[in-house]
N, C-alpha and C. Protein backbone atom coordinates (compact mmCIF):
# COMPACT_ATOMS: atom_id res chain seq x y z
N UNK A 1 -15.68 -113.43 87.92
CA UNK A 1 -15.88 -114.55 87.03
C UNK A 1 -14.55 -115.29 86.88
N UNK A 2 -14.62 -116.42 87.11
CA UNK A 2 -13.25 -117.44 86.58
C UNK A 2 -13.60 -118.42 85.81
N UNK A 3 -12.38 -118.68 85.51
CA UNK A 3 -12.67 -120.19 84.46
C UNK A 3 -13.09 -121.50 84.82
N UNK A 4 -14.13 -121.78 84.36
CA UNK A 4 -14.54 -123.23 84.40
C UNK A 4 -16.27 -122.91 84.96
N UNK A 5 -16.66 -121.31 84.88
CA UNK A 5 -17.72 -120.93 85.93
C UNK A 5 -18.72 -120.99 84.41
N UNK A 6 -20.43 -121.01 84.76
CA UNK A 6 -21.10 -120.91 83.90
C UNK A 6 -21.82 -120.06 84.02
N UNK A 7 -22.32 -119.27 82.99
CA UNK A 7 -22.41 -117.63 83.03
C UNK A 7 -23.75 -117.88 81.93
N UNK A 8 -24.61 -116.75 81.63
CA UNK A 8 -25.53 -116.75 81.00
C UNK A 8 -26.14 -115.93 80.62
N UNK A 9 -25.66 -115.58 78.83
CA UNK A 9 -26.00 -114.15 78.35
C UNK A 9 -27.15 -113.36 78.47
N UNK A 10 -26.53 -111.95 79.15
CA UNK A 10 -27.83 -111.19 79.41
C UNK A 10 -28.01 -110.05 78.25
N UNK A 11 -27.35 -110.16 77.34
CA UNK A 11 -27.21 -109.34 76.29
C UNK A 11 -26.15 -109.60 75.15
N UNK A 12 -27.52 -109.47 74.05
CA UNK A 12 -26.69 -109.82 72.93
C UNK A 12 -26.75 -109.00 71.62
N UNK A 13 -27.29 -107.72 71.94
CA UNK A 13 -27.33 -106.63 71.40
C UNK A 13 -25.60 -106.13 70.76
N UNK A 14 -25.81 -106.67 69.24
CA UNK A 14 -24.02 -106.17 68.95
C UNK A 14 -24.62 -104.88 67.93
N UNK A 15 -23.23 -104.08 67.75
CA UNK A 15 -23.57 -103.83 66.53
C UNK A 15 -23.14 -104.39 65.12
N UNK A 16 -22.77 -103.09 63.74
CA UNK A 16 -23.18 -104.13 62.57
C UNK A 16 -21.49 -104.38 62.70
N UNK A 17 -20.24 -103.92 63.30
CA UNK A 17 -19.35 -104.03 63.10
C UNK A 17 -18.86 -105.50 63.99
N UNK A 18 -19.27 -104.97 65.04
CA UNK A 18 -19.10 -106.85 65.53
C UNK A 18 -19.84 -107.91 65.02
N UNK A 19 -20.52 -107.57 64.41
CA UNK A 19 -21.33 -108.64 63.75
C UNK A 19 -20.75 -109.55 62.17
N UNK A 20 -19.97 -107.95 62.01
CA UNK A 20 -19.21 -108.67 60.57
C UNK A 20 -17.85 -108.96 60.96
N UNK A 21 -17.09 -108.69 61.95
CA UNK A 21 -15.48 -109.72 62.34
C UNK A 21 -16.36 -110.61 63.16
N UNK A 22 -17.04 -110.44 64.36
CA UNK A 22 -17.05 -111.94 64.77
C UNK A 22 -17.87 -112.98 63.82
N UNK A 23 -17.14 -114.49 64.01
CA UNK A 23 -17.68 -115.46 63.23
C UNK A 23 -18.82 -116.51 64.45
N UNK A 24 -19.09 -115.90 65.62
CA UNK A 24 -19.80 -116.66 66.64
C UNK A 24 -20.13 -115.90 67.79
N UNK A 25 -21.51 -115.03 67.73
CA UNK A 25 -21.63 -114.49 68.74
C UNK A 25 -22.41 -115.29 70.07
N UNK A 26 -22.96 -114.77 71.19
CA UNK A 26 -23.38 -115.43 72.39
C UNK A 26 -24.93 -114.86 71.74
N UNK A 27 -26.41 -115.42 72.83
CA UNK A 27 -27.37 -115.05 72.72
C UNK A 27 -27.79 -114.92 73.92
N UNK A 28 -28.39 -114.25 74.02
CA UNK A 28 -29.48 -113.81 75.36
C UNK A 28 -30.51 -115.46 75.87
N UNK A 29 -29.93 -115.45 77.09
CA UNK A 29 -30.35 -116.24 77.77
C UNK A 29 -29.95 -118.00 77.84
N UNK A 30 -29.26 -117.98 77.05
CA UNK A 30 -28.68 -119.09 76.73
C UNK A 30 -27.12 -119.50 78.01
N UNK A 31 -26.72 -120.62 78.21
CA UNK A 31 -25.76 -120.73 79.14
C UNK A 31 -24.40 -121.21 78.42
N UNK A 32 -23.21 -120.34 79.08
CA UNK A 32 -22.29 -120.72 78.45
C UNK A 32 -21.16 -120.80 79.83
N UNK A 33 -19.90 -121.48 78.92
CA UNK A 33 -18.46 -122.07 80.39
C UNK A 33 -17.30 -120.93 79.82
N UNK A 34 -17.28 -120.22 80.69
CA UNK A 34 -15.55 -119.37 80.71
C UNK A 34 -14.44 -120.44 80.50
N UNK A 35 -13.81 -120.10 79.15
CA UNK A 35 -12.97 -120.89 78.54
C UNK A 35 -11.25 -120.41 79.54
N UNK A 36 -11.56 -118.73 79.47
CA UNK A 36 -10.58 -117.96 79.79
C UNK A 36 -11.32 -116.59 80.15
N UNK A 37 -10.72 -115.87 80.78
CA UNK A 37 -10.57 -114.36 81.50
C UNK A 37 -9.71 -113.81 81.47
N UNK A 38 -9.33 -112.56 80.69
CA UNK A 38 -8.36 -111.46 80.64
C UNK A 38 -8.56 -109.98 80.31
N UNK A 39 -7.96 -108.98 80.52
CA UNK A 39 -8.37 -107.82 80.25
C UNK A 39 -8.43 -107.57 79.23
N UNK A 40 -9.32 -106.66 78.67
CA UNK A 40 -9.21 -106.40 77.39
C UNK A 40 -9.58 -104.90 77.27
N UNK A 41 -10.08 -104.60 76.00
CA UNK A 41 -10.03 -102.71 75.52
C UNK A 41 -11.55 -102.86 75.57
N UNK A 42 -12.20 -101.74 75.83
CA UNK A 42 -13.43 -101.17 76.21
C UNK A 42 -14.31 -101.72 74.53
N UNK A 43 -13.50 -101.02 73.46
CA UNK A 43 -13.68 -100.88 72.10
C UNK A 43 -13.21 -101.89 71.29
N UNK A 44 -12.99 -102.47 70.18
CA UNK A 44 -12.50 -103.45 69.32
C UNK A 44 -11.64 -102.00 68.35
N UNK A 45 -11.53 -100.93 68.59
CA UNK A 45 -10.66 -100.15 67.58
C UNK A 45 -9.23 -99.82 68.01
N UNK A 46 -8.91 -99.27 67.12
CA UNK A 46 -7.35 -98.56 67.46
C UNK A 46 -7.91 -97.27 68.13
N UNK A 47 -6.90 -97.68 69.47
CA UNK A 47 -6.89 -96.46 70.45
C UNK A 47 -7.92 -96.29 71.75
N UNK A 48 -8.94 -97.91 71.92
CA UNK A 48 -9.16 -98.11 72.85
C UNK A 48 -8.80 -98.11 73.69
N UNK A 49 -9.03 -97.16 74.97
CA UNK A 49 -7.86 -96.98 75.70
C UNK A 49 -8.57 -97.01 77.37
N UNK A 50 -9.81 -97.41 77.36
CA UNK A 50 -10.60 -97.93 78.56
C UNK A 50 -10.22 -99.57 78.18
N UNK A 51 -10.26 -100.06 79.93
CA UNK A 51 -10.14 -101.77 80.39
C UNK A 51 -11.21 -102.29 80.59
N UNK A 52 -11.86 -103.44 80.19
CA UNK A 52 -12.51 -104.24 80.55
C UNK A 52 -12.07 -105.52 80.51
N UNK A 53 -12.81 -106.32 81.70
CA UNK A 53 -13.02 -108.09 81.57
C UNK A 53 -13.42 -108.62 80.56
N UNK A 54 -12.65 -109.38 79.73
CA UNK A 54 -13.24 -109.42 78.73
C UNK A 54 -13.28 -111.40 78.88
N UNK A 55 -13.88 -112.57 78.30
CA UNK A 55 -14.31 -113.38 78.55
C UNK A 55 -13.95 -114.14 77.27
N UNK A 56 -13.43 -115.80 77.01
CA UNK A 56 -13.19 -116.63 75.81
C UNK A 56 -14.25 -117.57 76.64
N UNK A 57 -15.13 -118.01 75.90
CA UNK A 57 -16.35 -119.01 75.75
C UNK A 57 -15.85 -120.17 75.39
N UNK A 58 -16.25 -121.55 76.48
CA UNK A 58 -15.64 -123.05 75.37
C UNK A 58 -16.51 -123.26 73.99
N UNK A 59 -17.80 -122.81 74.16
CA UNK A 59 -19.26 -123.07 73.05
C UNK A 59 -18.96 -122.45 72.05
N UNK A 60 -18.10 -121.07 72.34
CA UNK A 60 -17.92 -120.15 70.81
C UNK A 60 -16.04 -119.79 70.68
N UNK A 61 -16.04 -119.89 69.24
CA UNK A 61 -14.57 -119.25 69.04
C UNK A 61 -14.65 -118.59 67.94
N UNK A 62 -14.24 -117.40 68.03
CA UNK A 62 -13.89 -116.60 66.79
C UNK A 62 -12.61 -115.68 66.38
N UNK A 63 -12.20 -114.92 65.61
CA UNK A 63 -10.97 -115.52 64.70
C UNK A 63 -10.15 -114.69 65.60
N UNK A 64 -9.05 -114.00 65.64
CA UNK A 64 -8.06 -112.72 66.06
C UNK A 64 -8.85 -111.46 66.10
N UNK A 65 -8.13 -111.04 66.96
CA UNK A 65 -8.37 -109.49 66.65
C UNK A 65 -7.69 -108.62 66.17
N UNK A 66 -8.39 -108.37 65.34
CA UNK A 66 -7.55 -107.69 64.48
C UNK A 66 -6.68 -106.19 64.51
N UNK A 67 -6.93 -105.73 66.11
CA UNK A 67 -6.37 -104.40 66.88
C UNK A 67 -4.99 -104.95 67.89
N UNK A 68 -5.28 -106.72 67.82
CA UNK A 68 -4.06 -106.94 68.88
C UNK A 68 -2.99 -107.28 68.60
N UNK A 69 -1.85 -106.45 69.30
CA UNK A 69 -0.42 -107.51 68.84
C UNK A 69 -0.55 -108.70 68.83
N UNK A 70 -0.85 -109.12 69.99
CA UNK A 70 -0.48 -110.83 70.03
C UNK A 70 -1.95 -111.77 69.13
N UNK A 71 -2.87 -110.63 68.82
CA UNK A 71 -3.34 -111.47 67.55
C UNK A 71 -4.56 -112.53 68.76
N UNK A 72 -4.93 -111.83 69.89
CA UNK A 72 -5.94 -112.69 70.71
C UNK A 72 -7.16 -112.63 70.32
N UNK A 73 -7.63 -113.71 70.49
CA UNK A 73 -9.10 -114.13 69.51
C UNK A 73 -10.11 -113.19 70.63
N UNK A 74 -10.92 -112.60 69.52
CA UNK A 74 -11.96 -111.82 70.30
C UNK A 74 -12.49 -112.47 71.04
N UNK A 75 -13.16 -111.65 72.37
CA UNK A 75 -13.76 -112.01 73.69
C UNK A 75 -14.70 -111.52 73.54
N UNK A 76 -15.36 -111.37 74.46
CA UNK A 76 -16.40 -110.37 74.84
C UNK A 76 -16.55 -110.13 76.78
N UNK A 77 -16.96 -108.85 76.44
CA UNK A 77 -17.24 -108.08 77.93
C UNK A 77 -18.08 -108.90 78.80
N UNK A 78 -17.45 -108.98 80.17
CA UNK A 78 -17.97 -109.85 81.05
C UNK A 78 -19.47 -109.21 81.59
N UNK A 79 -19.84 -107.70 81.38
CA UNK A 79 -20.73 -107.10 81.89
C UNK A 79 -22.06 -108.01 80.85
N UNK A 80 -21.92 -108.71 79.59
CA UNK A 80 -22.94 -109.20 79.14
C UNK A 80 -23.12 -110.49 79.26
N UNK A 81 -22.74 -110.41 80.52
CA UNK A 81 -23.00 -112.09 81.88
C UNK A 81 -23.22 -112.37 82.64
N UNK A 82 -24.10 -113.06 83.15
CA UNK A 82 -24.57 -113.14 84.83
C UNK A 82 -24.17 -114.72 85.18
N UNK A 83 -23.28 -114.66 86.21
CA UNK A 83 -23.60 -115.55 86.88
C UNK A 83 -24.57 -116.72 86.86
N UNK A 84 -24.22 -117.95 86.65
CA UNK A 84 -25.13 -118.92 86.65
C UNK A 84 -25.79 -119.43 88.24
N UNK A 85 -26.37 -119.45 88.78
CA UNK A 85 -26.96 -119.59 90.03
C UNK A 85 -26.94 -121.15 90.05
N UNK A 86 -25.55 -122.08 91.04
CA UNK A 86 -25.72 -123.13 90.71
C UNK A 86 -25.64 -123.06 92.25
N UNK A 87 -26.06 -124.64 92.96
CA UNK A 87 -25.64 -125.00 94.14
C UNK A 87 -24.26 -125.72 94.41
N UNK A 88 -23.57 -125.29 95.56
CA UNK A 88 -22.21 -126.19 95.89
C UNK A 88 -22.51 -127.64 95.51
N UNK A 89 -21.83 -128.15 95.54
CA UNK A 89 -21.96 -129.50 95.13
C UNK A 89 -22.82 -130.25 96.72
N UNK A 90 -22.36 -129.79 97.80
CA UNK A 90 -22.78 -130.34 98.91
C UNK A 90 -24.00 -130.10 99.12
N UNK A 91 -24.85 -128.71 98.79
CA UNK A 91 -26.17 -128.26 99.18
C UNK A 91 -27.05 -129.22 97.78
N UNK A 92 -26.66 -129.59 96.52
CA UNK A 92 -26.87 -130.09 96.06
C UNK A 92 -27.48 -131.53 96.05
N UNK A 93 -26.47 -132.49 97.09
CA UNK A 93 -26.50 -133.51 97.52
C UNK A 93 -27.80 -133.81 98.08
N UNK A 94 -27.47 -132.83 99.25
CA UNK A 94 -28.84 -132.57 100.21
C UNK A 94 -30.09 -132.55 99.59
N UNK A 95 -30.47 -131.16 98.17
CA UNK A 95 -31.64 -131.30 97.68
C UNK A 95 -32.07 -132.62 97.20
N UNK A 96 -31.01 -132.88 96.87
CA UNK A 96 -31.23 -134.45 95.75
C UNK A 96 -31.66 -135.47 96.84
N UNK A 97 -31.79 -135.66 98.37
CA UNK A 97 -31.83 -136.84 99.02
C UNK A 97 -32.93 -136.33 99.43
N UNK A 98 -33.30 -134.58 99.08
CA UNK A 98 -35.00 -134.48 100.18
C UNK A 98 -35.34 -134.26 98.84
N UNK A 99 -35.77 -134.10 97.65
CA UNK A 99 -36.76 -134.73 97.17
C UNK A 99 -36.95 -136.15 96.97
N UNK A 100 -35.72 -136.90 96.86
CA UNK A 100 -36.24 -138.76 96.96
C UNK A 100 -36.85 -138.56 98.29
N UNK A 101 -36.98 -138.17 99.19
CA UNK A 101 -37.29 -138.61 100.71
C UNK A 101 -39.32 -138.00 100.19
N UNK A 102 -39.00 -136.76 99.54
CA UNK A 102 -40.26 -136.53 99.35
C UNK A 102 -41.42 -137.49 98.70
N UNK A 103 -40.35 -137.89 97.18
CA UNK A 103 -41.03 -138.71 96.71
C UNK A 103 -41.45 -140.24 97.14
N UNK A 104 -40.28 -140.78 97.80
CA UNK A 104 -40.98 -141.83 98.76
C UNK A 104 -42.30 -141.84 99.71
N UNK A 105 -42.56 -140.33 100.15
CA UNK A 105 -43.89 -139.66 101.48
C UNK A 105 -45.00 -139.58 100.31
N UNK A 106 -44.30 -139.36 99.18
CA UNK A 106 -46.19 -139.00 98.31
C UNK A 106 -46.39 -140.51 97.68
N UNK A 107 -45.37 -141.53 97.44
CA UNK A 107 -45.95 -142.71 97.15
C UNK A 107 -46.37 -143.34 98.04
N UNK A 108 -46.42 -143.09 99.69
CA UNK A 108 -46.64 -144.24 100.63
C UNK A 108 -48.52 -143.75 100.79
């Protein structure tokens, strides 16, 4: 996953503790833009000591964390994201000129 990619929550199952520090969670099925990508702790506690991808959203921001030195605004785990299934811009083009081509064949 990199930044600027659009991703689309496959899970939004928190519990009650993320639910009361974060001020903006994601929802299931909904589409969102990678603001940023960096590693982060498995856990939101002291002494998390597993790595994960962890993900900043442009749609959501919520406050510090409150386990980090540098005070980085909570993320969330990239595993509760899929990939948005978009076309290159070029294969894009293409669809876009064969359905006008289509729709010109069903008006004639």
């Amino acid at each position: 996953m990199i930044k600027g990619q659009k991703v689309v929550c496959i899970n939004d199952t928190f519990n009650g503790f993320v639910k009361a520090v974060y001020t903006q969670l994601p929802v299931k099925g909904v589409t969102y833009t990678i603001r940023e990508v960096f590693l982060g702790r498995e856990k939101i506690v002291k002494g998390g000591d597993s790595a994960t991808v962890g993900l900043l959203l442009n749609e959501l921001t919520n406050p510090p964390d409150p386990f980090h030195v540098g005070k980085q605004e909570l993320g969330f785990s990239s595993e509760r994201f899929a990939p948005l299934e978009e076309l290159p811009p070029e294969e894009e083009a293409v669809d876009e000129e064969l359905e006008a081509a289509v729709g010109d064949f069903a008006l004639n």
